[in-house]
PDB file of N, CA and C in Angstrom:
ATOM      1  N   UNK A   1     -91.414 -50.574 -27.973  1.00  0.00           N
ATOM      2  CA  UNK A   1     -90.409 -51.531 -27.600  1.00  0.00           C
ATOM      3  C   UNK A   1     -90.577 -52.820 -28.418  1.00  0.00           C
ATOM      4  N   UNK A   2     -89.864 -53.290 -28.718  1.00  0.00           N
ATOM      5  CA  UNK A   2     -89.634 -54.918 -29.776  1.00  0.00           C
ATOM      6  C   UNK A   2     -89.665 -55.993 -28.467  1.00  0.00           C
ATOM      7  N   UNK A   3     -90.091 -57.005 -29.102  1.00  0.00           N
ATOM      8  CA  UNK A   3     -90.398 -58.369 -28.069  1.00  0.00           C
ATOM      9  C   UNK A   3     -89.737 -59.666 -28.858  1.00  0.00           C
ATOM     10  N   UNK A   4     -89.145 -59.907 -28.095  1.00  0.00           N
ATOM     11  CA  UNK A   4     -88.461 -61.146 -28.333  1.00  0.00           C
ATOM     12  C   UNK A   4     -89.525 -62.503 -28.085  1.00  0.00           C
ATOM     13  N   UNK A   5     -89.461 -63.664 -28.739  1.00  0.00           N
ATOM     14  CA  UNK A   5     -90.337 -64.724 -28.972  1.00  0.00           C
ATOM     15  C   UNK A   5     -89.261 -65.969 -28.964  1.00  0.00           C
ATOM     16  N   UNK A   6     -89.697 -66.398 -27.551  1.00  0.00           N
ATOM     17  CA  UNK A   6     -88.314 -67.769 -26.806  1.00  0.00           C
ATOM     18  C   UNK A   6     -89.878 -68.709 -26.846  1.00  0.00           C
ATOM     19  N   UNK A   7     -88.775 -69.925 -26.843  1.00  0.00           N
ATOM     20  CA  UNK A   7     -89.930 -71.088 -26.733  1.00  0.00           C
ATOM     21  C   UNK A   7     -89.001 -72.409 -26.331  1.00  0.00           C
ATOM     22  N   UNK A   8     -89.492 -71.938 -24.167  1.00  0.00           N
ATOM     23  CA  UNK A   8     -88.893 -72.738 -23.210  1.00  0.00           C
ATOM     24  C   UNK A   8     -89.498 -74.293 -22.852  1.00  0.00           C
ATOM     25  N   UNK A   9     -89.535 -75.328 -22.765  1.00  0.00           N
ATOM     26  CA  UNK A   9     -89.943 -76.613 -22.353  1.00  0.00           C
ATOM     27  C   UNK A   9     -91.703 -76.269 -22.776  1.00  0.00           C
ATOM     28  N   UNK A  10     -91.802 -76.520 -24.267  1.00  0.00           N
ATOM     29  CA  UNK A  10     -92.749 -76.188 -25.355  1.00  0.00           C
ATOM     30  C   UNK A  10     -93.960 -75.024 -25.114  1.00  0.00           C
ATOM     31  N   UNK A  11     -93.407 -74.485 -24.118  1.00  0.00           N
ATOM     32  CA  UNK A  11     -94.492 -73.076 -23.722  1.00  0.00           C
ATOM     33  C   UNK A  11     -93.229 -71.669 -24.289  1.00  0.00           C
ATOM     34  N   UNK A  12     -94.457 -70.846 -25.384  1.00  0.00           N
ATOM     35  CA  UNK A  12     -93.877 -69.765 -25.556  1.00  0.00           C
ATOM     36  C   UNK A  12     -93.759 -68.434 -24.712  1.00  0.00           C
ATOM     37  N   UNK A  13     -93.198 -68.013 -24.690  1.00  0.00           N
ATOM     38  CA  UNK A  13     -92.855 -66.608 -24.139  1.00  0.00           C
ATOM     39  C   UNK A  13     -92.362 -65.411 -25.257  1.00  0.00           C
ATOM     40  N   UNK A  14     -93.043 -64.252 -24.762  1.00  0.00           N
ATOM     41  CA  UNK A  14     -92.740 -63.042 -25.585  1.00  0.00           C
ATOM     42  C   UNK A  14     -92.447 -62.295 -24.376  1.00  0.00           C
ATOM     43  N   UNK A  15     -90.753 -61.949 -24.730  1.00  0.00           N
ATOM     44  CA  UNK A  15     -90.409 -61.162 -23.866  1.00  0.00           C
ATOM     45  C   UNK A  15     -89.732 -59.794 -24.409  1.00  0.00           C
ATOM     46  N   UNK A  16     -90.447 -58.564 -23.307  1.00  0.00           N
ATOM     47  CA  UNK A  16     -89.785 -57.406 -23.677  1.00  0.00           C
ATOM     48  C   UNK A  16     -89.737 -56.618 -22.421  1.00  0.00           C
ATOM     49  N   UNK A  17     -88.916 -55.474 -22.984  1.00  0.00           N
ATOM     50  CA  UNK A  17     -88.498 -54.438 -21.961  1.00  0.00           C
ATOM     51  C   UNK A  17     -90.289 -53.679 -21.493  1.00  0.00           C
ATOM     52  N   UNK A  18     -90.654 -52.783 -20.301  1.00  0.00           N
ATOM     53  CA  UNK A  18     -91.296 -51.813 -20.275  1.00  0.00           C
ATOM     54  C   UNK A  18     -91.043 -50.898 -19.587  1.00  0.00           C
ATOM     55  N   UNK A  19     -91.505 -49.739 -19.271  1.00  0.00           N
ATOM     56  CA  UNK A  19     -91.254 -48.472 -18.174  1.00  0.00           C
ATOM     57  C   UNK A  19     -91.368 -49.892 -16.570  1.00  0.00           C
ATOM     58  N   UNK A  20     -92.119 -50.598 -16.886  1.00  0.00           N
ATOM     59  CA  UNK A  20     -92.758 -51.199 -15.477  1.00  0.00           C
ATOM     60  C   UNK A  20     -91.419 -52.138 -15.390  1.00  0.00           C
ATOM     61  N   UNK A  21     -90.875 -52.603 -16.193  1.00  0.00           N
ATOM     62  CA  UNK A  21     -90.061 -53.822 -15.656  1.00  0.00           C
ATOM     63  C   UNK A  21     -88.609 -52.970 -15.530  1.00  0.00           C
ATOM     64  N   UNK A  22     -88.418 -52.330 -16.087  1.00  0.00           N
ATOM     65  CA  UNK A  22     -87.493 -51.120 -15.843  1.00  0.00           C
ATOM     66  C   UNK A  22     -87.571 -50.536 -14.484  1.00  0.00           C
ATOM     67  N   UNK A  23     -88.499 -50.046 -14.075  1.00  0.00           N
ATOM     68  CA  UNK A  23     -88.797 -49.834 -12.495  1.00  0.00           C
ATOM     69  C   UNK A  23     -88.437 -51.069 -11.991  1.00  0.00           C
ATOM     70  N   UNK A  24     -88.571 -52.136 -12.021  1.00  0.00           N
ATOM     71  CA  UNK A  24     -88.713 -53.473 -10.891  1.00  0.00           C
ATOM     72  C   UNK A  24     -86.703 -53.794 -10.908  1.00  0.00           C
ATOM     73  N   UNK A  25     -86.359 -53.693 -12.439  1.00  0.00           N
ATOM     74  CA  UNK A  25     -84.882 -53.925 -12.362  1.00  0.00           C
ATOM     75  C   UNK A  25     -84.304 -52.682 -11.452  1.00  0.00           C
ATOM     76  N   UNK A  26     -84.836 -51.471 -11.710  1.00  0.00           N
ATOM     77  CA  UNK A  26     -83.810 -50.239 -10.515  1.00  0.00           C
ATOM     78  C   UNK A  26     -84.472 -50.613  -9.198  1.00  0.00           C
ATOM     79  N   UNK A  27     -85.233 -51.005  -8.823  1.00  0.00           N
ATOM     80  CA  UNK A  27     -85.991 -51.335  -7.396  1.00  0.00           C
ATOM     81  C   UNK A  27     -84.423 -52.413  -7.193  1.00  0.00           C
ATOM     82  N   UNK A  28     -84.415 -53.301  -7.886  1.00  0.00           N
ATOM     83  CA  UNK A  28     -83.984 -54.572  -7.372  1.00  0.00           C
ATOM     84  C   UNK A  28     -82.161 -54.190  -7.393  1.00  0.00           C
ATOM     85  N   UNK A  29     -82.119 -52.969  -7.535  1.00  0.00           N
ATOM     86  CA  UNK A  29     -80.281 -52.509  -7.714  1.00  0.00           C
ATOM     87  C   UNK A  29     -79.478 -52.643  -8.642  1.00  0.00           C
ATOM     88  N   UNK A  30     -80.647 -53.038  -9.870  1.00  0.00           N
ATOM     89  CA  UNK A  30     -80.015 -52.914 -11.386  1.00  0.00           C
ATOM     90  C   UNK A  30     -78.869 -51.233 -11.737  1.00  0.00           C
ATOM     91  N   UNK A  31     -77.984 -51.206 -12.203  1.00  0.00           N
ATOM     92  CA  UNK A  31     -77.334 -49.883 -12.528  1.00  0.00           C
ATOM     93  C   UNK A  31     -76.540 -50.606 -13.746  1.00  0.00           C
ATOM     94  N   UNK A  32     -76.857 -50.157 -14.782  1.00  0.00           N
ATOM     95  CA  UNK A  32     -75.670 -50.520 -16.285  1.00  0.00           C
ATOM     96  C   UNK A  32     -74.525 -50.117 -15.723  1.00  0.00           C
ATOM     97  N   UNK A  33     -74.106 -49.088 -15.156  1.00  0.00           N
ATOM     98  CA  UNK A  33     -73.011 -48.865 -15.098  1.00  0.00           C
ATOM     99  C   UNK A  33     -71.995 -49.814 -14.705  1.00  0.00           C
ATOM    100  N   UNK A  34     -72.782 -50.312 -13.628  1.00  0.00           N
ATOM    101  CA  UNK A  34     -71.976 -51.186 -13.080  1.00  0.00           C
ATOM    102  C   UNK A  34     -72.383 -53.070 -13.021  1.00  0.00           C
ATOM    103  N   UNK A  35     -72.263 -53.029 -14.002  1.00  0.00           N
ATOM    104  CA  UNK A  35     -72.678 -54.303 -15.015  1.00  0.00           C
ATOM    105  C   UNK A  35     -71.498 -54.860 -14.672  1.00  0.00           C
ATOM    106  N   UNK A  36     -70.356 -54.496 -14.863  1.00  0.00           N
ATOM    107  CA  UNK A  36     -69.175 -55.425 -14.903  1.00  0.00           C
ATOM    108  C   UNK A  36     -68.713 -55.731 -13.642  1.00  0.00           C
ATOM    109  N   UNK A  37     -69.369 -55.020 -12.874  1.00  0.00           N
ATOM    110  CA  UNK A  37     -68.745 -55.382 -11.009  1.00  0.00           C
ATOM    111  C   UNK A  37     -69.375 -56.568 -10.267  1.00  0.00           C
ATOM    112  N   UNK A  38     -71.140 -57.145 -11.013  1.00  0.00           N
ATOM    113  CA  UNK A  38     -72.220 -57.710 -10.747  1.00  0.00           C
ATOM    114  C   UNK A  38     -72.557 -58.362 -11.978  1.00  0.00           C
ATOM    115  N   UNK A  39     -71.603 -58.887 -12.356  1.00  0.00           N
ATOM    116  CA  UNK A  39     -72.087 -59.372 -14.160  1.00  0.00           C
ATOM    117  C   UNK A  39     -73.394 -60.809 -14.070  1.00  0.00           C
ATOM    118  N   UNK A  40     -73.030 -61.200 -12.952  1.00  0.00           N
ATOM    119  CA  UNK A  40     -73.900 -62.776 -12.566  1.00  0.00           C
ATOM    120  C   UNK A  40     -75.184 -62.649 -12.251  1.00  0.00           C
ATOM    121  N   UNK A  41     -75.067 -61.358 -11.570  1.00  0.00           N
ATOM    122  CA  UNK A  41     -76.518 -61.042 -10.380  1.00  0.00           C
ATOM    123  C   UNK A  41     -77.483 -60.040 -11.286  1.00  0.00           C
ATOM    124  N   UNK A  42     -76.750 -59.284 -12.210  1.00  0.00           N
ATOM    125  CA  UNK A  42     -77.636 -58.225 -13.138  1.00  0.00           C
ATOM    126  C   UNK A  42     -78.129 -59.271 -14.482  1.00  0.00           C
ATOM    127  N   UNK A  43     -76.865 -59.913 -14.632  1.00  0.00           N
ATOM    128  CA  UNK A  43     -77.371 -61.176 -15.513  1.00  0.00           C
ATOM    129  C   UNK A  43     -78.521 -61.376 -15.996  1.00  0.00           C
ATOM    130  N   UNK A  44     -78.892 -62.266 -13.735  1.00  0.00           N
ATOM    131  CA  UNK A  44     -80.293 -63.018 -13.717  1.00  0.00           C
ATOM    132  C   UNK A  44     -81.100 -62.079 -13.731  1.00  0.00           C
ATOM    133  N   UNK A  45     -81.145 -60.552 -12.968  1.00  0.00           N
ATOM    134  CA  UNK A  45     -81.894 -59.838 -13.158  1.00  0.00           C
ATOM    135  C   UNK A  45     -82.478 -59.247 -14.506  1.00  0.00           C
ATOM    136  N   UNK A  46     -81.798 -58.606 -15.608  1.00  0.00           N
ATOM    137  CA  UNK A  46     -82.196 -58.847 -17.117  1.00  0.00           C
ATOM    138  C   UNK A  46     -82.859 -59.751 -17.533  1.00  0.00           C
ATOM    139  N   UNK A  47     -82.548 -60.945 -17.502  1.00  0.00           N
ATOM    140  CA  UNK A  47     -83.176 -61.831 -17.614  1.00  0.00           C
ATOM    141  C   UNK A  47     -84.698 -62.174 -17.003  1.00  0.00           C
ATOM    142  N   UNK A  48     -85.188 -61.670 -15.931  1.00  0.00           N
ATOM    143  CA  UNK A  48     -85.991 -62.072 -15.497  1.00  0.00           C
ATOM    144  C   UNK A  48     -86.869 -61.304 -15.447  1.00  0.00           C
ATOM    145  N   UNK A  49     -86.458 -59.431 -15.921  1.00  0.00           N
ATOM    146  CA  UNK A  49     -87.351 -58.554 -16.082  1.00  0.00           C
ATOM    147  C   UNK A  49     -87.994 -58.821 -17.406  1.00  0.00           C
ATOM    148  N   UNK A  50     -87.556 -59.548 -18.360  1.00  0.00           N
ATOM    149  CA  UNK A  50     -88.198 -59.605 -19.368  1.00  0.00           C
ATOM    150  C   UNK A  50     -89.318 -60.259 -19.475  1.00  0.00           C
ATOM    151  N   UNK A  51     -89.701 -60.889 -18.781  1.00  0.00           N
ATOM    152  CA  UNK A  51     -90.811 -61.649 -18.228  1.00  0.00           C
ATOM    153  C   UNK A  51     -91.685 -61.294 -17.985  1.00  0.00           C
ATOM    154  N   UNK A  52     -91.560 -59.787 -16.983  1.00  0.00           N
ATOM    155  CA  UNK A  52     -92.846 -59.230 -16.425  1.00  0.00           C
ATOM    156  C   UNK A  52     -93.738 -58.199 -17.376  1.00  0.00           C
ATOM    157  N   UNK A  53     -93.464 -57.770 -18.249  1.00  0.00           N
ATOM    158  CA  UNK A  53     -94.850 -57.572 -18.995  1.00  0.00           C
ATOM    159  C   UNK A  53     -95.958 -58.036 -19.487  1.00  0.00           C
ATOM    160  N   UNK A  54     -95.055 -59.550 -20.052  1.00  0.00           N
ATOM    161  CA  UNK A  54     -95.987 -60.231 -20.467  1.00  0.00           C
ATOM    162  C   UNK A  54     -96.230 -61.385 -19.667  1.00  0.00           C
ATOM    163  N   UNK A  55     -95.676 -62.340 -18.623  1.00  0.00           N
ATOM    164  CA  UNK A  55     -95.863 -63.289 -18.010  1.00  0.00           C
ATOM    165  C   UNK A  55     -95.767 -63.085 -16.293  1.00  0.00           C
ATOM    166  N   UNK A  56     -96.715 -62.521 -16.213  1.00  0.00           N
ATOM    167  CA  UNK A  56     -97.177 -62.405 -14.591  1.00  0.00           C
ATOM    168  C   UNK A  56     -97.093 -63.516 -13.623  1.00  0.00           C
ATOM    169  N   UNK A  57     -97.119 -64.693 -14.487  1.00  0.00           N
ATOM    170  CA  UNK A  57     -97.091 -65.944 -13.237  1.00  0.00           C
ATOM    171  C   UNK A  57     -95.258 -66.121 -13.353  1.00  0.00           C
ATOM    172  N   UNK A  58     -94.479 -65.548 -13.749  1.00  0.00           N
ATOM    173  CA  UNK A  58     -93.133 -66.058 -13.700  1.00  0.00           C
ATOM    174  C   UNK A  58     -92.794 -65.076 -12.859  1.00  0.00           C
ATOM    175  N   UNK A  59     -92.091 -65.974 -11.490  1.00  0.00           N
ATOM    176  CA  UNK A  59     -91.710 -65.220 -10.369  1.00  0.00           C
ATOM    177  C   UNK A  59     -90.273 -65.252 -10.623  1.00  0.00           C
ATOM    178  N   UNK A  60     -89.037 -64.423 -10.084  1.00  0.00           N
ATOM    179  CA  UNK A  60     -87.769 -64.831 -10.214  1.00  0.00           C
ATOM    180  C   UNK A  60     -87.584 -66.108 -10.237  1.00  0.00           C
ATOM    181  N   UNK A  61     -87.723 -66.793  -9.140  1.00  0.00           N
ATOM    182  CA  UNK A  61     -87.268 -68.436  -9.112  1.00  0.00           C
ATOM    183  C   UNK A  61     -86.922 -69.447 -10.165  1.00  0.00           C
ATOM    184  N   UNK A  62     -88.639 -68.605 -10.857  1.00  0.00           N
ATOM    185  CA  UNK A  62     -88.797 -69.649 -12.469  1.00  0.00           C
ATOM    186  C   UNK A  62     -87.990 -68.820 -12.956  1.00  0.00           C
ATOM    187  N   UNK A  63     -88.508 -68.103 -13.581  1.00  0.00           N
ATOM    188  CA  UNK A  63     -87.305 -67.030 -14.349  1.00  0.00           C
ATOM    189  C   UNK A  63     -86.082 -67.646 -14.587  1.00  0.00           C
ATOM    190  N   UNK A  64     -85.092 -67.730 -13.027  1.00  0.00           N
ATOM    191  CA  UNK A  64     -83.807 -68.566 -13.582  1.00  0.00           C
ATOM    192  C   UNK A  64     -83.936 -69.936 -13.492  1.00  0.00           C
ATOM    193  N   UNK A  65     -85.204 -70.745 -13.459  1.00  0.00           N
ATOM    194  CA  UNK A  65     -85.185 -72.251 -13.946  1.00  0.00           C
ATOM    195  C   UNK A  65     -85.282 -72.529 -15.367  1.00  0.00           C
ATOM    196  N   UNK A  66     -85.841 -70.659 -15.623  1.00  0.00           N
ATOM    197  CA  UNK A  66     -86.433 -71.327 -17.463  1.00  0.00           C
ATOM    198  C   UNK A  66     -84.764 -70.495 -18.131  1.00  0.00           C
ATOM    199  N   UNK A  67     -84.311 -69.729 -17.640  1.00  0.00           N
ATOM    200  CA  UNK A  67     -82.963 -69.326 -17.944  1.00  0.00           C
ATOM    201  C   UNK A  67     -81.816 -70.537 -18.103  1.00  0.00           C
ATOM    202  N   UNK A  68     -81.934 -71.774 -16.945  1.00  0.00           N
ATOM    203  CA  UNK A  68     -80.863 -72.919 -17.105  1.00  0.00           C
ATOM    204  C   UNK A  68     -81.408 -73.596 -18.088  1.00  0.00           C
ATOM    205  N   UNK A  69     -82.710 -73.982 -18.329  1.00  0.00           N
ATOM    206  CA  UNK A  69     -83.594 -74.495 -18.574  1.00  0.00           C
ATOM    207  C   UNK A  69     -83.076 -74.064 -20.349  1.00  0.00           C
ATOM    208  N   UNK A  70     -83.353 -73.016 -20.811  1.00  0.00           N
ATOM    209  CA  UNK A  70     -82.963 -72.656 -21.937  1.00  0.00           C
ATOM    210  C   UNK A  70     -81.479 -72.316 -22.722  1.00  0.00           C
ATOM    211  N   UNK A  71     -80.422 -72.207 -21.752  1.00  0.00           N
ATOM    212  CA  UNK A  71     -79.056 -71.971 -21.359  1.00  0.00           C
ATOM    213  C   UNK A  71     -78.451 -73.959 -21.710  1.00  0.00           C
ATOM    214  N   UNK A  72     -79.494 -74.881 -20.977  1.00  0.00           N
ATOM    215  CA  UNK A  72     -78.851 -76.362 -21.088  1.00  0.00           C
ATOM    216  C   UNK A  72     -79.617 -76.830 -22.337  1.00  0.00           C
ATOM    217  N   UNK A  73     -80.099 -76.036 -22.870  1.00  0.00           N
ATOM    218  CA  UNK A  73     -80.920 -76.903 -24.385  1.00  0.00           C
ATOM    219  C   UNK A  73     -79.767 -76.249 -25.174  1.00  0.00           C
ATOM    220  N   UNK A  74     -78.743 -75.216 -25.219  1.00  0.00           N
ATOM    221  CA  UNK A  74     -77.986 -75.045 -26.321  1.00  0.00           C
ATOM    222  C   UNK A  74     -78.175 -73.584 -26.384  1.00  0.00           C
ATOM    223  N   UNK A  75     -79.467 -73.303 -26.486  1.00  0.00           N
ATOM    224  CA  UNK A  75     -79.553 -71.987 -26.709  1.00  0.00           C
ATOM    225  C   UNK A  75     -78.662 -71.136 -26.136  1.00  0.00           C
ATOM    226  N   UNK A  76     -78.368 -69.966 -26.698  1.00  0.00           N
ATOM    227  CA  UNK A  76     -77.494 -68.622 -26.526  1.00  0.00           C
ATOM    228  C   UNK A  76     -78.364 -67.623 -25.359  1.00  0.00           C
ATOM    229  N   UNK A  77     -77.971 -67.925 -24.302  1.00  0.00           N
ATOM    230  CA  UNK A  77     -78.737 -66.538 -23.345  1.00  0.00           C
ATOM    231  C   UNK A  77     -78.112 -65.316 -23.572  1.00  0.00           C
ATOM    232  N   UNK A  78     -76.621 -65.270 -23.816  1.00  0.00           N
ATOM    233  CA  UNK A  78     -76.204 -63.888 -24.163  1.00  0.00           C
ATOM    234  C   UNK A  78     -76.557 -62.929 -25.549  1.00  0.00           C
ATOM    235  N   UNK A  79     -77.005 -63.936 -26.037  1.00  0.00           N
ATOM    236  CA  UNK A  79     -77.982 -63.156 -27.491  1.00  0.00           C
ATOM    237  C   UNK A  79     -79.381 -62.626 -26.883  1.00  0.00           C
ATOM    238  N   UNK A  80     -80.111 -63.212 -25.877  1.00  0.00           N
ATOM    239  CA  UNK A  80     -81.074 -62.666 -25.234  1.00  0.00           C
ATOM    240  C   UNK A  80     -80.942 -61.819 -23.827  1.00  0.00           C
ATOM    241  N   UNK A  81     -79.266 -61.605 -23.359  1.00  0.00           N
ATOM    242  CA  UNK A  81     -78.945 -60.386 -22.890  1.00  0.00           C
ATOM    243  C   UNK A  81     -78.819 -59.033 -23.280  1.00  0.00           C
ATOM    244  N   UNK A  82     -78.027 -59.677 -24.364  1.00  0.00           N
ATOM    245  CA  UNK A  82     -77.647 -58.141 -24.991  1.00  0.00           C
ATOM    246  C   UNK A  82     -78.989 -57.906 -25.689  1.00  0.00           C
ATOM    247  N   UNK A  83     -80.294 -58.434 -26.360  1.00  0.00           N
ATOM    248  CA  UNK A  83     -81.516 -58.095 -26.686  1.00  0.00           C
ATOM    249  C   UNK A  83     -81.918 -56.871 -25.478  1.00  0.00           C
ATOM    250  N   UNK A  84     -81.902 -57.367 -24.652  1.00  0.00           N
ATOM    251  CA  UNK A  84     -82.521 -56.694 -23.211  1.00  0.00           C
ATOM    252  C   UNK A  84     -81.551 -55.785 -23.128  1.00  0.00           C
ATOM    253  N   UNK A  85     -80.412 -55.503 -22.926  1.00  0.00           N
ATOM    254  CA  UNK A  85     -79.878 -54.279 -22.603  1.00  0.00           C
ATOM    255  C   UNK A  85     -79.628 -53.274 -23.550  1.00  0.00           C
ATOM    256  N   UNK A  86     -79.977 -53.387 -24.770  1.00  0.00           N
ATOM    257  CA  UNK A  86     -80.178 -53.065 -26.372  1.00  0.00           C
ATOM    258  C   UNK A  86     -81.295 -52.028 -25.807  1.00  0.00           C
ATOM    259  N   UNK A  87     -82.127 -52.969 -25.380  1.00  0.00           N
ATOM    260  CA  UNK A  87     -83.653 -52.244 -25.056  1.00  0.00           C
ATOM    261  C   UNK A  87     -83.946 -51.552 -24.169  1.00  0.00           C
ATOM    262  N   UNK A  88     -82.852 -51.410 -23.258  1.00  0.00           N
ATOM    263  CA  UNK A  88     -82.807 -50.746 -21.779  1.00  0.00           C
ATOM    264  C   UNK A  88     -82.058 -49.505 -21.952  1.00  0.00           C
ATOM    265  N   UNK A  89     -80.856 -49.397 -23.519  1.00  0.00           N
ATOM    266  CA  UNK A  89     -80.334 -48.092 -23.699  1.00  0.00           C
ATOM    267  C   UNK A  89     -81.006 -47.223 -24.656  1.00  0.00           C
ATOM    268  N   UNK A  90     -81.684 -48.212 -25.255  1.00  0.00           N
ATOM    269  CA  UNK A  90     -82.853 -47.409 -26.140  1.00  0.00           C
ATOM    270  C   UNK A  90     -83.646 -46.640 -25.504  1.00  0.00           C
ATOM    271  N   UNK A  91     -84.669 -47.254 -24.295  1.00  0.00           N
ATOM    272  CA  UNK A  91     -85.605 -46.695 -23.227  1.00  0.00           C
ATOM    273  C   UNK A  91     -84.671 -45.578 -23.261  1.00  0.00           C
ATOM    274  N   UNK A  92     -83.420 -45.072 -22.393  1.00  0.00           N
ATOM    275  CA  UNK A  92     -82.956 -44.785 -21.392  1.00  0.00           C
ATOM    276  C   UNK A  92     -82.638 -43.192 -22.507  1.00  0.00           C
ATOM    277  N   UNK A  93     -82.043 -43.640 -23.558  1.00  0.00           N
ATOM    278  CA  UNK A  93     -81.566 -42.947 -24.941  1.00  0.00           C
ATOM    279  C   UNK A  93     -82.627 -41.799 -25.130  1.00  0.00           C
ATOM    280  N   UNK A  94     -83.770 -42.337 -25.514  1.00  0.00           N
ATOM    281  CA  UNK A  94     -85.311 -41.986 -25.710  1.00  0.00           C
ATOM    282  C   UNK A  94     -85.482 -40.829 -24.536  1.00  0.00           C
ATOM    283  N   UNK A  95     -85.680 -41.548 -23.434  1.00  0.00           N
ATOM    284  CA  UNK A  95     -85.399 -40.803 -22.200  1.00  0.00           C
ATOM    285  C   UNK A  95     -84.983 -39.347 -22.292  1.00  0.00           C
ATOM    286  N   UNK A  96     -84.084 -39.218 -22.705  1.00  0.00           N
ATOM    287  CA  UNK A  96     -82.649 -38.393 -22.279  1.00  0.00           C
ATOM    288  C   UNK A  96     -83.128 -37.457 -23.933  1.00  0.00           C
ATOM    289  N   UNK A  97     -83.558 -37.858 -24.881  1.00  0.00           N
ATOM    290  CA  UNK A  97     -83.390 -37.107 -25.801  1.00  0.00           C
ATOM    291  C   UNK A  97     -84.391 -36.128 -26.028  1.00  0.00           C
ATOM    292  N   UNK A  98     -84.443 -35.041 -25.353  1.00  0.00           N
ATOM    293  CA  UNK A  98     -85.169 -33.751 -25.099  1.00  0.00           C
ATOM    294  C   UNK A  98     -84.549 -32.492 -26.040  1.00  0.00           C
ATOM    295  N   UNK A  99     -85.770 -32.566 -27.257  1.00  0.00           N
ATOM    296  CA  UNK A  99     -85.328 -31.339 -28.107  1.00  0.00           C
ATOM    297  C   UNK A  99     -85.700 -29.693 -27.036  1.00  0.00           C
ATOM    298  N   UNK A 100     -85.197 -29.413 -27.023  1.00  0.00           N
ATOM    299  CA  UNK A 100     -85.522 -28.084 -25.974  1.00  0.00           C
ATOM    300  C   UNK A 100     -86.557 -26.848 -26.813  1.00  0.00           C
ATOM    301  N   UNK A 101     -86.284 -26.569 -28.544  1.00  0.00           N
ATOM    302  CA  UNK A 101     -87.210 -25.979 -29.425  1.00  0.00           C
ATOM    303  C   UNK A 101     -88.209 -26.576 -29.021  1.00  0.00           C
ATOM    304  N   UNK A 102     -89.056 -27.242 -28.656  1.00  0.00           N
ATOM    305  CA  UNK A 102     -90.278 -28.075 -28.404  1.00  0.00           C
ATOM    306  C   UNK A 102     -90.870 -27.303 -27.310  1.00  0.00           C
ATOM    307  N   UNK A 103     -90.038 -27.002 -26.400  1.00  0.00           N
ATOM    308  CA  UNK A 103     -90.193 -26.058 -25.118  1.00  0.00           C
ATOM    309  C   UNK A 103     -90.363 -24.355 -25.295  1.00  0.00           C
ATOM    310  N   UNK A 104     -91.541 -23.837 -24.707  1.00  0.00           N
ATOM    311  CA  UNK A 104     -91.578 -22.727 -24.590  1.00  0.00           C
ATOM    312  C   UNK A 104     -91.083 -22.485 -23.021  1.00  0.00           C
ATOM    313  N   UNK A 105     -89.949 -21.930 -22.746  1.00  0.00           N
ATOM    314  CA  UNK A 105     -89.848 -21.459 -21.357  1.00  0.00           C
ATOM    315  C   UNK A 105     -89.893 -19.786 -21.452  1.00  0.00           C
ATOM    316  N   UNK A 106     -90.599 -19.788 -20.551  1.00  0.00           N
ATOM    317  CA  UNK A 106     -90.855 -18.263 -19.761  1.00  0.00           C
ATOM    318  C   UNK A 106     -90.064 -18.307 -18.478  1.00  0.00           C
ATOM    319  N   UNK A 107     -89.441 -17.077 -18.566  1.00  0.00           N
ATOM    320  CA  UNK A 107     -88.475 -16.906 -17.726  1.00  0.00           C
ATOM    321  C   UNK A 107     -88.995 -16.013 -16.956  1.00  0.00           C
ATOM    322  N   UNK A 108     -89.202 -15.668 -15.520  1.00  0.00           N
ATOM    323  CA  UNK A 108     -90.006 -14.128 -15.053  1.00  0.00           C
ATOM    324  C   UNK A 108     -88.574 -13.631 -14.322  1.00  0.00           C
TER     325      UNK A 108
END
């Protein structure tokens, strides 16, 4: 997975996707599909999973303080959305792409 490198109120952050923060976004009722029904609430959630691999002390709360926080300095959060959901169809892509020749099945 690729990691993005933000640098919020002069503390850096490297943020990326993992299997683990991927679990915490479907725990929390993340579904791409339906991105456009919840565009605000999956938003903050994207946003805040990126956090947890590498920054354990950022609880949601901060998460969207360092999100306004970086959102009111100018910066582009939707360039660091679509980073994250880039990385969430890749996972998901990866996932799903099962050569079956690789497989010996025995059939009885």
């Amino acid at each position: 997975m690729r990691k993005l490198e933000l640098n919020i109120n002069n503390k850096d952050y490297s943020l990326m996707l993992t299997r683990e923060s991927i679990k915490w976004l479907e725990a929390n009722g993340f579904n791409a599909a339906d991105f456009e029904k919840k565009p605000i609430t999956f938003y903050d959630l994207i946003w805040t999973s990126l956090f947890i691999a590498n920054h354990k002390d950022v609880n949601p709360s901060l998460a969207i303080k360092l999100l306004e926080t970086y959102q009111n300095s100018g910066k582009n959060v939707s360039s660091v959305i679509k980073f994250a959901i880039e990385e969430y169809q890749a996972f998901m892509s990866a996932l799903a792409n099962t050569d079956m020749d690789e497989l010996t099945i025995i059939e009885n």
